[in-house]
PDB file of N, CA and C in Angstrom:
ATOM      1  N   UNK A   1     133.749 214.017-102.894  1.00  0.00           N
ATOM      2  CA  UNK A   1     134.148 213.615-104.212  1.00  0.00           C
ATOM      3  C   UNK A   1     133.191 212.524-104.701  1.00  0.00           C
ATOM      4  N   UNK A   2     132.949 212.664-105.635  1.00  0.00           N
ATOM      5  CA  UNK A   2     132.090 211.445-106.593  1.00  0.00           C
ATOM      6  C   UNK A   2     132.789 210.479-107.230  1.00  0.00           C
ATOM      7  N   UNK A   3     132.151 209.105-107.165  1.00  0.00           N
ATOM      8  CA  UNK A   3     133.187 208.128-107.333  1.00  0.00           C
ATOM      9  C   UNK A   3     133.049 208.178-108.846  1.00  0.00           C
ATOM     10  N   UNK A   4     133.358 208.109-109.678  1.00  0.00           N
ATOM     11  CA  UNK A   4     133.392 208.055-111.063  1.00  0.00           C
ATOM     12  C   UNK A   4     133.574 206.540-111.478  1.00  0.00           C
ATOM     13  N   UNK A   5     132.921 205.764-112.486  1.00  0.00           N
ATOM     14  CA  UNK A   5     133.384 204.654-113.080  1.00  0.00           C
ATOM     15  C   UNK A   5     134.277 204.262-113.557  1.00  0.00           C
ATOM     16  N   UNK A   6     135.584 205.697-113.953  1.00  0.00           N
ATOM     17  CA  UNK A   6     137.271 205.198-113.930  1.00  0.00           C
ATOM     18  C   UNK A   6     137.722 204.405-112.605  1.00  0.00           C
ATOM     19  N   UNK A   7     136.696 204.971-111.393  1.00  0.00           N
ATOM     20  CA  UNK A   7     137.409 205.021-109.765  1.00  0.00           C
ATOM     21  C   UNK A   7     137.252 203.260-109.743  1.00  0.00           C
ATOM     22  N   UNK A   8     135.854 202.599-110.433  1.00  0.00           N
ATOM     23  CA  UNK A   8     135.793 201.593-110.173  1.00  0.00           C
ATOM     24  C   UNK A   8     136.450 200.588-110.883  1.00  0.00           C
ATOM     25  N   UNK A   9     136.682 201.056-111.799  1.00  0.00           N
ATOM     26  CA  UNK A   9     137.704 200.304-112.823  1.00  0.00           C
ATOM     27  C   UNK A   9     139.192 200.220-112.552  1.00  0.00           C
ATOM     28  N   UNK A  10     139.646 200.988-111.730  1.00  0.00           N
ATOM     29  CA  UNK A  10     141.016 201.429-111.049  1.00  0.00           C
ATOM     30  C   UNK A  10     141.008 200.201-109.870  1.00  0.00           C
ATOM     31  N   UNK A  11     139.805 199.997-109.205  1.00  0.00           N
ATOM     32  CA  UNK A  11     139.534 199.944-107.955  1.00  0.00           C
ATOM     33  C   UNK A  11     139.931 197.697-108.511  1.00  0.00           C
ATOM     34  N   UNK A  12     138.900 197.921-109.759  1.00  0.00           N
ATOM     35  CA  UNK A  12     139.125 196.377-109.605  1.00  0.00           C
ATOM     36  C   UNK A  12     140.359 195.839-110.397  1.00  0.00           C
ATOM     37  N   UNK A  13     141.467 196.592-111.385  1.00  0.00           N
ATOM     38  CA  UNK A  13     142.099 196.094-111.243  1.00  0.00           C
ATOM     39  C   UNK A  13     143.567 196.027-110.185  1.00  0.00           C
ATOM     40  N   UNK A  14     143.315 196.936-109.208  1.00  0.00           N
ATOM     41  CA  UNK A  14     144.259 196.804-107.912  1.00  0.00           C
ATOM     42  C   UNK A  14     143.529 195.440-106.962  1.00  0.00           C
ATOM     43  N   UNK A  15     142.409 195.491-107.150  1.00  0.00           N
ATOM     44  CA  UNK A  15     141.730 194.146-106.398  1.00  0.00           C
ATOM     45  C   UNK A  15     142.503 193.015-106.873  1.00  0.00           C
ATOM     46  N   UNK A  16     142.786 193.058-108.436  1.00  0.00           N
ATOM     47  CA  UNK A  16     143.218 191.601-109.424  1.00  0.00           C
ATOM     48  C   UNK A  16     144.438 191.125-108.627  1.00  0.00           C
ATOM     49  N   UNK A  17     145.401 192.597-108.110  1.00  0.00           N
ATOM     50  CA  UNK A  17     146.685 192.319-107.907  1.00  0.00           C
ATOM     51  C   UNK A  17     146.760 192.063-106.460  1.00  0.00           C
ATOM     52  N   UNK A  18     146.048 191.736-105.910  1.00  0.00           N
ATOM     53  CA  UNK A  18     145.651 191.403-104.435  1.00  0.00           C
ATOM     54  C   UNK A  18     146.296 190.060-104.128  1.00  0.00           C
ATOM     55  N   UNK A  19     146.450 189.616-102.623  1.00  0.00           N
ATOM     56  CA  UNK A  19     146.697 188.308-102.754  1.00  0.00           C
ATOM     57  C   UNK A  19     145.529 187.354-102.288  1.00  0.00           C
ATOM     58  N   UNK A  20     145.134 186.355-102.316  1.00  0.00           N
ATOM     59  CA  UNK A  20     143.897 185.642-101.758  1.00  0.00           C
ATOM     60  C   UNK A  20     143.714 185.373-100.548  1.00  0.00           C
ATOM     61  N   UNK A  21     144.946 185.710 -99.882  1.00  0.00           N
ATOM     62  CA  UNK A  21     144.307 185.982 -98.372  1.00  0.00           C
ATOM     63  C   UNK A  21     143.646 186.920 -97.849  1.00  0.00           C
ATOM     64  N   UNK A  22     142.824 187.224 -97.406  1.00  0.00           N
ATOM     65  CA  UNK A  22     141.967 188.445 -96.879  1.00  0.00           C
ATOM     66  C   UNK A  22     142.904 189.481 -95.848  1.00  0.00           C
ATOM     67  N   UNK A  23     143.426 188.583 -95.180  1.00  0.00           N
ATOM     68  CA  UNK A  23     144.424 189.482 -94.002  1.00  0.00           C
ATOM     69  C   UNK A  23     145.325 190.228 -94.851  1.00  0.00           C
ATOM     70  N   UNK A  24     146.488 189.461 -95.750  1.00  0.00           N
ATOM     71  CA  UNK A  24     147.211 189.881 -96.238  1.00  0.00           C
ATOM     72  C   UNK A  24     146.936 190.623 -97.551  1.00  0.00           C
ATOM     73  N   UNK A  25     145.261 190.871 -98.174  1.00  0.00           N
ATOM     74  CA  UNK A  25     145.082 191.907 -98.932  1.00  0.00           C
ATOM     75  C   UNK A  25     144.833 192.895 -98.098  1.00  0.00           C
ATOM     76  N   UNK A  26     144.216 192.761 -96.960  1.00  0.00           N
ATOM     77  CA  UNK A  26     144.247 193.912 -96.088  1.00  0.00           C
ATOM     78  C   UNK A  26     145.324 195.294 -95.949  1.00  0.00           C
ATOM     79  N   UNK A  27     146.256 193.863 -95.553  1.00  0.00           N
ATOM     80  CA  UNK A  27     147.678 194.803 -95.074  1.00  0.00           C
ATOM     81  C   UNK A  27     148.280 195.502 -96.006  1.00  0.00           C
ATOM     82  N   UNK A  28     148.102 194.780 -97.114  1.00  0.00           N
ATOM     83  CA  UNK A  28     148.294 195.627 -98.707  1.00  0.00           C
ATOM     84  C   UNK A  28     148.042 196.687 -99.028  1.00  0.00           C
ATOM     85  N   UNK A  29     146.324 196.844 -98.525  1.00  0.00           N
ATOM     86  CA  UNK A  29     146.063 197.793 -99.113  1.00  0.00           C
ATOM     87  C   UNK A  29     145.598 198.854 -98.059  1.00  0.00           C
ATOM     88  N   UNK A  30     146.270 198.475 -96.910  1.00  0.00           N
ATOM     89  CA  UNK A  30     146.657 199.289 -95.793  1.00  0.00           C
ATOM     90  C   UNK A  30     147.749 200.385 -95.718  1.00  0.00           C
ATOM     91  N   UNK A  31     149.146 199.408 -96.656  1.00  0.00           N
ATOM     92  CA  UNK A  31     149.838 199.825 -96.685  1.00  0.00           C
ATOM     93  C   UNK A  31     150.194 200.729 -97.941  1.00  0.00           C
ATOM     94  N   UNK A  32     149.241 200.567 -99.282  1.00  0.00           N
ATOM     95  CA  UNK A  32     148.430 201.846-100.308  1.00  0.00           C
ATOM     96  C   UNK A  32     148.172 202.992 -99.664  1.00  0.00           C
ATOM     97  N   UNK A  33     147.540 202.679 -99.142  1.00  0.00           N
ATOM     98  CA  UNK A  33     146.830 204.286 -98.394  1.00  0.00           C
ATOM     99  C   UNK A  33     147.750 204.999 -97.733  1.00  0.00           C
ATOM    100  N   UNK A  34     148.418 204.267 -97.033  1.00  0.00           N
ATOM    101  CA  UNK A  34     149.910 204.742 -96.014  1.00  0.00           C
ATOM    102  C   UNK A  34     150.414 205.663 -97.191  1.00  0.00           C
ATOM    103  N   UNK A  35     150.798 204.943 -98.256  1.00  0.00           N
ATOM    104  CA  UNK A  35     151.904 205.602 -99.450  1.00  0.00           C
ATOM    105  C   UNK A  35     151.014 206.758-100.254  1.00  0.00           C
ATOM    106  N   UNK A  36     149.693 206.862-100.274  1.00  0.00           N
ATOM    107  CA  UNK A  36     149.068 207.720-100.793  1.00  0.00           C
ATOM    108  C   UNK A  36     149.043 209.157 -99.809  1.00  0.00           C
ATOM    109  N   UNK A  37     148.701 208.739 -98.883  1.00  0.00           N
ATOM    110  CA  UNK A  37     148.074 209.716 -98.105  1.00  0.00           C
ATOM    111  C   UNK A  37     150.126 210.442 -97.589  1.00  0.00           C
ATOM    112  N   UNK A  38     150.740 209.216 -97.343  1.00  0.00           N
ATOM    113  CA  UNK A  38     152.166 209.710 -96.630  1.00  0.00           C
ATOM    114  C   UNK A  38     152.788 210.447 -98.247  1.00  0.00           C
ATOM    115  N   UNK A  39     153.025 209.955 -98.943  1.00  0.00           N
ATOM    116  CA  UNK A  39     154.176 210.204-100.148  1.00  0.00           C
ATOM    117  C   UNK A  39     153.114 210.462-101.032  1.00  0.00           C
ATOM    118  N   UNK A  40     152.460 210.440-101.595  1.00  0.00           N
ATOM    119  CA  UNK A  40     151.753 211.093-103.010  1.00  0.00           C
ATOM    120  C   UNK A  40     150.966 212.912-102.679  1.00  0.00           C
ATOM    121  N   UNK A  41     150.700 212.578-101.098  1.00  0.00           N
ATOM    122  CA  UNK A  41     150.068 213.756-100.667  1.00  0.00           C
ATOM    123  C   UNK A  41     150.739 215.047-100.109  1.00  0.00           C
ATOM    124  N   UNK A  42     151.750 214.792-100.485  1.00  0.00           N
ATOM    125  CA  UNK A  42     153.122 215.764 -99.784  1.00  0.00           C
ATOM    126  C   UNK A  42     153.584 216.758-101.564  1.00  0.00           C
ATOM    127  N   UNK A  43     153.974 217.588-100.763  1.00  0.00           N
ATOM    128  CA  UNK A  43     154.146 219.056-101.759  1.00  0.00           C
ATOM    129  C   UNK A  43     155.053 218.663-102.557  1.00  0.00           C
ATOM    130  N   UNK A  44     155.014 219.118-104.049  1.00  0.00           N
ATOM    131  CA  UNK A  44     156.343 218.965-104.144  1.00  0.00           C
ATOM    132  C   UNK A  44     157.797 219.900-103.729  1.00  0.00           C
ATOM    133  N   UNK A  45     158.646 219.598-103.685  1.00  0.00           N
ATOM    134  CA  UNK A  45     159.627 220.412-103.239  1.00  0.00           C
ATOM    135  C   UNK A  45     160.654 221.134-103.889  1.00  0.00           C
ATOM    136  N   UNK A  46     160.439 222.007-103.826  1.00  0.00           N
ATOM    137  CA  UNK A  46     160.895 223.386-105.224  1.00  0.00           C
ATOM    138  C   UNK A  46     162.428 223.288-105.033  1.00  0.00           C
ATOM    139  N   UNK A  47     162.354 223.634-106.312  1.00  0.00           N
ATOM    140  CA  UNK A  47     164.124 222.897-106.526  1.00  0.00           C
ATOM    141  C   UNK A  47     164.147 224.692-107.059  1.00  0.00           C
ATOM    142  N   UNK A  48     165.753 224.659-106.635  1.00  0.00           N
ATOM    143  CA  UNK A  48     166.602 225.677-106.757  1.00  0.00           C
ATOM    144  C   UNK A  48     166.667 225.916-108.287  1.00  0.00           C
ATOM    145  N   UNK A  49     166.548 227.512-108.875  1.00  0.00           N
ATOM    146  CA  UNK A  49     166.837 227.684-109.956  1.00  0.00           C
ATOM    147  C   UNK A  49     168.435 227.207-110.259  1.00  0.00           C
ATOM    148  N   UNK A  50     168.179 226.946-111.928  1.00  0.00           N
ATOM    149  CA  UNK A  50     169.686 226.359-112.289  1.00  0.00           C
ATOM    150  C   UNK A  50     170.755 227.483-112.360  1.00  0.00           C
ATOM    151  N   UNK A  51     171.825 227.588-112.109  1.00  0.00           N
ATOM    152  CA  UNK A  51     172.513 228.624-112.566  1.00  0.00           C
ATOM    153  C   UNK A  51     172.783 229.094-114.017  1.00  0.00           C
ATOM    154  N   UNK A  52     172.916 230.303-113.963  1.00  0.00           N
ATOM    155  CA  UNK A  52     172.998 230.178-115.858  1.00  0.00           C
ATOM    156  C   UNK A  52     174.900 230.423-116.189  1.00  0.00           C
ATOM    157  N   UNK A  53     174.968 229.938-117.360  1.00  0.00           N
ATOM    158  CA  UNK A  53     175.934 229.470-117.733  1.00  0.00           C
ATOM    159  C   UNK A  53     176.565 230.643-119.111  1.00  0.00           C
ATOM    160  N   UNK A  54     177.435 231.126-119.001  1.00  0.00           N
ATOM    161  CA  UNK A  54     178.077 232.213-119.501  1.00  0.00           C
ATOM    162  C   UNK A  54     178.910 232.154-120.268  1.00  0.00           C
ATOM    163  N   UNK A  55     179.505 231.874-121.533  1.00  0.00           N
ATOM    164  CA  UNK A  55     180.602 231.805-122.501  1.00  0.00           C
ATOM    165  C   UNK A  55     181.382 232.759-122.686  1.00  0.00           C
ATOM    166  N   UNK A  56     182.583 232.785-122.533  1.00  0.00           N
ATOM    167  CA  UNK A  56     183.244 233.950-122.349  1.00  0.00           C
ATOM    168  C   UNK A  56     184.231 233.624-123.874  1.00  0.00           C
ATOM    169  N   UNK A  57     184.537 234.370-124.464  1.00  0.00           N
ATOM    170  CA  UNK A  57     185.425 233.815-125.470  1.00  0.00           C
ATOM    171  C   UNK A  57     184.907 233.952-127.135  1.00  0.00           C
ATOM    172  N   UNK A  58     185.971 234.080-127.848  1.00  0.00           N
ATOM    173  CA  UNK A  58     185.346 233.992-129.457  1.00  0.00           C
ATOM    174  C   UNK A  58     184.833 232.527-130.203  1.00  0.00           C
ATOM    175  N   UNK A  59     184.619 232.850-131.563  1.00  0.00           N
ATOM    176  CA  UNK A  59     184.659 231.647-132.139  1.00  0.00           C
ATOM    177  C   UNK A  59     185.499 230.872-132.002  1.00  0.00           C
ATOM    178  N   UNK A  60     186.250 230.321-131.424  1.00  0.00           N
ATOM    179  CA  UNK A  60     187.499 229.351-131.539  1.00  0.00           C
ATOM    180  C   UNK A  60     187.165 228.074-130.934  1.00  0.00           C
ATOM    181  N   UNK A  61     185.819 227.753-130.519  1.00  0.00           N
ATOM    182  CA  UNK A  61     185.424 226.128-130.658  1.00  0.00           C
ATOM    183  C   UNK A  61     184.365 226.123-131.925  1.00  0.00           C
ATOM    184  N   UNK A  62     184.648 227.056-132.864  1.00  0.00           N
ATOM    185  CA  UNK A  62     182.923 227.022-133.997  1.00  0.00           C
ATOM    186  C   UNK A  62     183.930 226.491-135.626  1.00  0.00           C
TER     187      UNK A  62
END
């Protein structure tokens, strides 16, 4: 993939929201990747068609 200049613009303002410790931006953005790669990279999961819904009866709610 090619990094694109959105990628770097993305890139520095997640840097902004960093904290000034080095360790603990680390773990931060350790724990980004965890959530990207664990939960953003997962299928979505197909939901059951809705049932359809049937009116039985005349005008008598119109």
């Amino acid at each position: 993939m090619k990094v694109e200049n959105w990628h770097r613009r993305q890139a520095i303002v997640l840097a902004s929201q960093l904290p000034e410790n080095t360790e603990d931006a680390l773990a931060v953005l350790r724990l980004a990747s965890q959530l990207v790669t664990d939960f953003l990279a997962e299928d979505e999961p197909t939901h059951k068609p809705a049932s359809v819904v049937v009116l039985i009866g005349g005008n008598e709610c119109a």
